[in-house]
C-alpha atoms as a PDB file:
ATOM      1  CA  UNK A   1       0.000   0.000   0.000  1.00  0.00           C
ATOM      2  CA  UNK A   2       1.274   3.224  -0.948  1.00  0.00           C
ATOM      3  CA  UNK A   3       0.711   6.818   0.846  1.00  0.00           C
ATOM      4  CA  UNK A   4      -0.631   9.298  -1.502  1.00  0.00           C
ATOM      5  CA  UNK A   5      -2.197  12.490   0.455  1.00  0.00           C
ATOM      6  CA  UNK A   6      -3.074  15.680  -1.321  1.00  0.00           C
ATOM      7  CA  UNK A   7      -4.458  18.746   0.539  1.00  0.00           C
ATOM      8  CA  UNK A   8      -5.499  21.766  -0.480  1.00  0.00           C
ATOM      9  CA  UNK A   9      -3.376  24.904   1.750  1.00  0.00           C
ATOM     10  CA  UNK A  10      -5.825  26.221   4.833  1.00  0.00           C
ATOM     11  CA  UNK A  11      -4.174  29.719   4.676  1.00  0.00           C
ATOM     12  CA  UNK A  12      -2.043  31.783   2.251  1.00  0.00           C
ATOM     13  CA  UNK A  13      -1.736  31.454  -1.352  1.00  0.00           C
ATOM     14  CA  UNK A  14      -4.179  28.817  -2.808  1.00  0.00           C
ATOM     15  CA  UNK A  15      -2.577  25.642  -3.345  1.00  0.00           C
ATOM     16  CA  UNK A  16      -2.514  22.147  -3.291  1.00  0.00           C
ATOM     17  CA  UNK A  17       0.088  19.332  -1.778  1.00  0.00           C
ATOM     18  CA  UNK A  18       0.650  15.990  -2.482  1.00  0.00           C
ATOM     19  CA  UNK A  19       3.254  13.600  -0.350  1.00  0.00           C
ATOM     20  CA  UNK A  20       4.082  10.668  -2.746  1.00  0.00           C
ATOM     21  CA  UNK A  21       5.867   7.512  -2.525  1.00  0.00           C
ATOM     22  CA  UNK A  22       9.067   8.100  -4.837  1.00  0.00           C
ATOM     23  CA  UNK A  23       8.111   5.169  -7.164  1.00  0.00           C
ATOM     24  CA  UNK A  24       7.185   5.158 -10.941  1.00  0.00           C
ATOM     25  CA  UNK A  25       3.963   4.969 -10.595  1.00  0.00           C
ATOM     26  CA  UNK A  26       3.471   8.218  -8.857  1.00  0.00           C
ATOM     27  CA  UNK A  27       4.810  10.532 -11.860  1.00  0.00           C
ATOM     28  CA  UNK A  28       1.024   9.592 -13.155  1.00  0.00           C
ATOM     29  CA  UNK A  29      -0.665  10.547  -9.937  1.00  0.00           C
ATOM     30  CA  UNK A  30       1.528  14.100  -9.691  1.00  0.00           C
ATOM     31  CA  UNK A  31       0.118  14.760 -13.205  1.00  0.00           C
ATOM     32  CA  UNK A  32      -3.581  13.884 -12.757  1.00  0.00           C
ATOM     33  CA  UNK A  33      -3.229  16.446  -9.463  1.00  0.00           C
ATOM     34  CA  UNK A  34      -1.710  18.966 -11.918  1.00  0.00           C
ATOM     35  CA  UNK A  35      -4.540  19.003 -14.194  1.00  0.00           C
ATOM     36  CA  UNK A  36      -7.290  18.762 -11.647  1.00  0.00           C
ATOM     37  CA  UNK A  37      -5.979  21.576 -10.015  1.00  0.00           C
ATOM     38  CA  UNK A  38      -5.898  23.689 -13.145  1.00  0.00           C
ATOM     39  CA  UNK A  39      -8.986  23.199 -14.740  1.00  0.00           C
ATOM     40  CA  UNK A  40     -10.273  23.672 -10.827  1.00  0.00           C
ATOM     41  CA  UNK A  41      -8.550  27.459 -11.428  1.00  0.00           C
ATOM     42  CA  UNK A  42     -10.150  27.385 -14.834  1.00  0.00           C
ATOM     43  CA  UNK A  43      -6.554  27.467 -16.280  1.00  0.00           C
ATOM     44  CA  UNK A  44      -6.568  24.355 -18.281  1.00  0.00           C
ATOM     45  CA  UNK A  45      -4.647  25.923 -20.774  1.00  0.00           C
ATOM     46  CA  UNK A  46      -1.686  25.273 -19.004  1.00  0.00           C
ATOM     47  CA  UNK A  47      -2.383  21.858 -17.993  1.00  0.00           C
ATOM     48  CA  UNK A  48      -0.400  20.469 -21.141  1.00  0.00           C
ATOM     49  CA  UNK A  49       2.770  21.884 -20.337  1.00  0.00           C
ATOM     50  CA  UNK A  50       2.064  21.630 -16.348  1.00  0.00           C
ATOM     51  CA  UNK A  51       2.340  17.621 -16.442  1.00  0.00           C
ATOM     52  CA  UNK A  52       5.162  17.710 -18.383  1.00  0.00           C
ATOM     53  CA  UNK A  53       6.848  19.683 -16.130  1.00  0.00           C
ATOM     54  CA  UNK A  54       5.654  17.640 -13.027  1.00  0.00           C
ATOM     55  CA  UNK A  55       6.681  15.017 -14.485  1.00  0.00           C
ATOM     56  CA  UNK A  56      10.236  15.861 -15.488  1.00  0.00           C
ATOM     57  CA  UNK A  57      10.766  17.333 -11.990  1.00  0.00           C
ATOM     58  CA  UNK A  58       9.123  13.974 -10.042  1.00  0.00           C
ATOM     59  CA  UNK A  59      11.193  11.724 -12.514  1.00  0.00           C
ATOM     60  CA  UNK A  60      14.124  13.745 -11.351  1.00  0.00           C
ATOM     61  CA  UNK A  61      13.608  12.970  -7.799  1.00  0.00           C
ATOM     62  CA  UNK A  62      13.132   9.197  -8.699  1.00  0.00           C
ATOM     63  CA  UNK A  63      16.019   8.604 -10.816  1.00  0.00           C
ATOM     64  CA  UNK A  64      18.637  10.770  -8.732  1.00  0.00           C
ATOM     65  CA  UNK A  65      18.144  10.191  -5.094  1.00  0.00           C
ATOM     66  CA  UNK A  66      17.455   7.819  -2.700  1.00  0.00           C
ATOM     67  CA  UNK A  67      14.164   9.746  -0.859  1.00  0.00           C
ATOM     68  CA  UNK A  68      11.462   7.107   0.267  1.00  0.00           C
ATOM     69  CA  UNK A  69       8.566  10.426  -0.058  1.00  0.00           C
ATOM     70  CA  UNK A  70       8.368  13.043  -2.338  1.00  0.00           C
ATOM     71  CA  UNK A  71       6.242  16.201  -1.820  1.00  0.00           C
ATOM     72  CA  UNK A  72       4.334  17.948  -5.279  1.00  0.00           C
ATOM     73  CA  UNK A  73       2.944  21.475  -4.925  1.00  0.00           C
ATOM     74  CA  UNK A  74       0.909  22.937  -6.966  1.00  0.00           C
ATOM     75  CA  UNK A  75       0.436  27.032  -6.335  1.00  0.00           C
ATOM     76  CA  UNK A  76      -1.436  30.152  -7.640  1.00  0.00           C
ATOM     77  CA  UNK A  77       1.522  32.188  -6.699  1.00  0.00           C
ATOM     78  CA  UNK A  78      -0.097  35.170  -8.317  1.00  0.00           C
ATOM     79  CA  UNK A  79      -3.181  35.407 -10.323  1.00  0.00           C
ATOM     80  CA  UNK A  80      -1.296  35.069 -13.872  1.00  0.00           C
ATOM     81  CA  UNK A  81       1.700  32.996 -12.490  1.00  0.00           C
ATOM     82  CA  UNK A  82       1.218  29.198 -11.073  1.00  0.00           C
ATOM     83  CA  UNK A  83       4.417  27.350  -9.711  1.00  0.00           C
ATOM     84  CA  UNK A  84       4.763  23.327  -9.483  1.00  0.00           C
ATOM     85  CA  UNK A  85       7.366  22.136  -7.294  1.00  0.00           C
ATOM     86  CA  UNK A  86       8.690  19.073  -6.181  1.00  0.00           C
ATOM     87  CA  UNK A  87      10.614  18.767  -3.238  1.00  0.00           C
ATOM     88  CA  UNK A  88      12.719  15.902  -1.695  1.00  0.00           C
ATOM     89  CA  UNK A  89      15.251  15.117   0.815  1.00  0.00           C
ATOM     90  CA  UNK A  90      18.463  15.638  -1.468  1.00  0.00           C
ATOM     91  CA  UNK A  91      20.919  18.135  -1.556  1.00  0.00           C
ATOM     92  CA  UNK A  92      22.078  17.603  -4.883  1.00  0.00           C
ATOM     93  CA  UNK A  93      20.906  20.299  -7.349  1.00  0.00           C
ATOM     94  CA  UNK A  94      19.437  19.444 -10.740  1.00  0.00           C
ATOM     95  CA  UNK A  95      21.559  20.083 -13.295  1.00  0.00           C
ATOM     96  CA  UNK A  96      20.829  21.546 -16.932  1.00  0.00           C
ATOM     97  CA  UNK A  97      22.658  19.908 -19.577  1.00  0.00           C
ATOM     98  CA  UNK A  98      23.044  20.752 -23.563  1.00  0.00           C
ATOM     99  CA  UNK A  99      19.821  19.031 -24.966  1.00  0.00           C
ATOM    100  CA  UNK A 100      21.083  16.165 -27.015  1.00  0.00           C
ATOM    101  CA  UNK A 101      19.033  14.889 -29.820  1.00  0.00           C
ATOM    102  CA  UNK A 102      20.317  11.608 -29.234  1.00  0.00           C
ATOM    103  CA  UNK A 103      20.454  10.629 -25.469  1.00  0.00           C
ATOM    104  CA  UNK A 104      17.687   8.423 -24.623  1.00  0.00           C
ATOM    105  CA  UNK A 105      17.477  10.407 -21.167  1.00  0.00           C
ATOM    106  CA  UNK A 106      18.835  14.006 -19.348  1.00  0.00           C
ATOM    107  CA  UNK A 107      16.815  16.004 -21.330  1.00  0.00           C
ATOM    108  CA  UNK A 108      14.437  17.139 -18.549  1.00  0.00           C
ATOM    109  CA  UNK A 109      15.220  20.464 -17.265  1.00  0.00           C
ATOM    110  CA  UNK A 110      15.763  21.177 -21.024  1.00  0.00           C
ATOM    111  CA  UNK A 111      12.155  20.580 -21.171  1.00  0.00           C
ATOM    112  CA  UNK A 112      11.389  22.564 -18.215  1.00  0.00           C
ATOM    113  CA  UNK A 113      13.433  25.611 -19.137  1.00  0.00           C
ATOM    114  CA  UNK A 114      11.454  25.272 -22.609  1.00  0.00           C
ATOM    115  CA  UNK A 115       8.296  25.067 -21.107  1.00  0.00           C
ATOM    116  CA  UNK A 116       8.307  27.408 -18.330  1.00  0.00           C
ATOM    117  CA  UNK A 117       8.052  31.087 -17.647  1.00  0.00           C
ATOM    118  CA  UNK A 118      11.219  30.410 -15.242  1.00  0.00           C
ATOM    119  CA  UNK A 119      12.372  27.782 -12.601  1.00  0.00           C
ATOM    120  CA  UNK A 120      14.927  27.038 -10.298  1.00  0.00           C
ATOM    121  CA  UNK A 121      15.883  25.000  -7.178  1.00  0.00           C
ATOM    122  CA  UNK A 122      15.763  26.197  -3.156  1.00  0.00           C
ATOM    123  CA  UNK A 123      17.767  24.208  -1.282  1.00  0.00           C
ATOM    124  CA  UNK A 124      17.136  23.681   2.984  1.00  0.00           C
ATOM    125  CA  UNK A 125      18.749  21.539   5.776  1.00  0.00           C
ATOM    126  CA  UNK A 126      16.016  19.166   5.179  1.00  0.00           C
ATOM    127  CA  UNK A 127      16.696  18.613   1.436  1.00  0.00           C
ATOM    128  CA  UNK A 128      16.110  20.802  -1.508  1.00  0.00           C
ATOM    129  CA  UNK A 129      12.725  21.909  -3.750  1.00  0.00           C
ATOM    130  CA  UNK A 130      12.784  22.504  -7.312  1.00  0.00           C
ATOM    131  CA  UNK A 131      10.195  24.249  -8.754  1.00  0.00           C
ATOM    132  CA  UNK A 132       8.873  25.865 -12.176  1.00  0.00           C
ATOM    133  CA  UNK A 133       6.494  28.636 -13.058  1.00  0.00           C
ATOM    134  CA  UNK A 134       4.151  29.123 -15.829  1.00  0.00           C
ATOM    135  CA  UNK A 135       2.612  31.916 -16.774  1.00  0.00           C
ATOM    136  CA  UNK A 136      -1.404  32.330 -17.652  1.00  0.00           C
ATOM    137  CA  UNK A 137      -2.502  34.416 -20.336  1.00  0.00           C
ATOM    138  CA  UNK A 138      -4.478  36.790 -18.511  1.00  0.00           C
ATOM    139  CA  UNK A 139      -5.913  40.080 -20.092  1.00  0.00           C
ATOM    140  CA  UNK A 140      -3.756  42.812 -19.772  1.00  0.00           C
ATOM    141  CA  UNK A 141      -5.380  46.839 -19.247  1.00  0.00           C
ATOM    142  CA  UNK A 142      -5.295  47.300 -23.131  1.00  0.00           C
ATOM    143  CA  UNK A 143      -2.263  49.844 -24.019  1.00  0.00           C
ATOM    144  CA  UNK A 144      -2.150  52.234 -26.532  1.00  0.00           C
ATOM    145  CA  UNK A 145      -0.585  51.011 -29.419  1.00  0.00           C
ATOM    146  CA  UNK A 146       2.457  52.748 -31.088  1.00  0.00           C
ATOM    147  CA  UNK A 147       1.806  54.977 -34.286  1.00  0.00           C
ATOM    148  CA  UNK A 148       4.488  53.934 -36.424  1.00  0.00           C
ATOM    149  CA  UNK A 149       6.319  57.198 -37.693  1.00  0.00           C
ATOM    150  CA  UNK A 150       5.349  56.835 -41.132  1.00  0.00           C
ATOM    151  CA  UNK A 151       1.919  57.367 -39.965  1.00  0.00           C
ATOM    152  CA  UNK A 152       2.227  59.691 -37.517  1.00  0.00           C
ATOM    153  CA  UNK A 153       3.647  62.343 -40.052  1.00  0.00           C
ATOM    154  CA  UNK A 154       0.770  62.602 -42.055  1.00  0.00           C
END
């Protein structure tokens, strides 16, 4: 029997957190939480890229440390920005490497840095948390638009 809990956050910014068990089979479960919780924010435009990036991070965690749990959060950091992070009890950082065509693995933070508006890792004495951000397409206060000078002369 495996420990799955997932809870949304009783204070702050709205979120959701889900302790794993750090075996295959819980990439899928980190990735049905990411879409539920974005078409719950009616952001399911994201929801695409979010699992992918859940995924790359939770795979992470599996295939470079030894950490029995693993802890997904899913966050609404700001209304246009949402941040998935996975956190374990490792110090080692991920590590970006050139994408290469070829390899038949190491090309997920290459995916991440494609995919998301930025990311990065925090690291504590209890073990580290890498995380991602993606950016919603929100409407923006419409500007006024530039009158090319061509125009604006006559």
């Amino acid at each position: 029997m495996t420990l799955t809990i997932a809870t949304p956050h009783a204070i702050g910014r709205p979120g959701y957190t889900m302790l794993l068990p750090c075996q295959p089979e819980s990439v899928r479960r980190a990735r049905a939480l990411v879409s539920s919780v974005l078409e719950t924010w009616g952001i399911r435009s994201l929801a695409e890229d979010g699992e992918v990036i859940v995924s790359e991070l939770l795979t992470n965690t599996l295939d470079h440390t030894t950490c029995p749990m693993a802890r997904v959060v899913i966050e609404r950091c700001m209304d246009d920005v949402v941040r998935i992070e996975v956190a374990d009890g490792s110090h080692t950082r991920p590590q970006l490497k050139d994408d290469d065509a070829a390899a038949e693995s190491g090309r997920g933070l290459f995916l991440v840095d494609a995919l998301s508006w930025r990311w990065g890792c925090d690291e504590y004495a209890w073990g580290k948390s890498t995380w991602a951000e993606l950016k919603t397409m929100t409407a923006a206060p419409s500007a006024p638009h530039p009158v090319p000078a061509s125009e604006s002369a006559r």
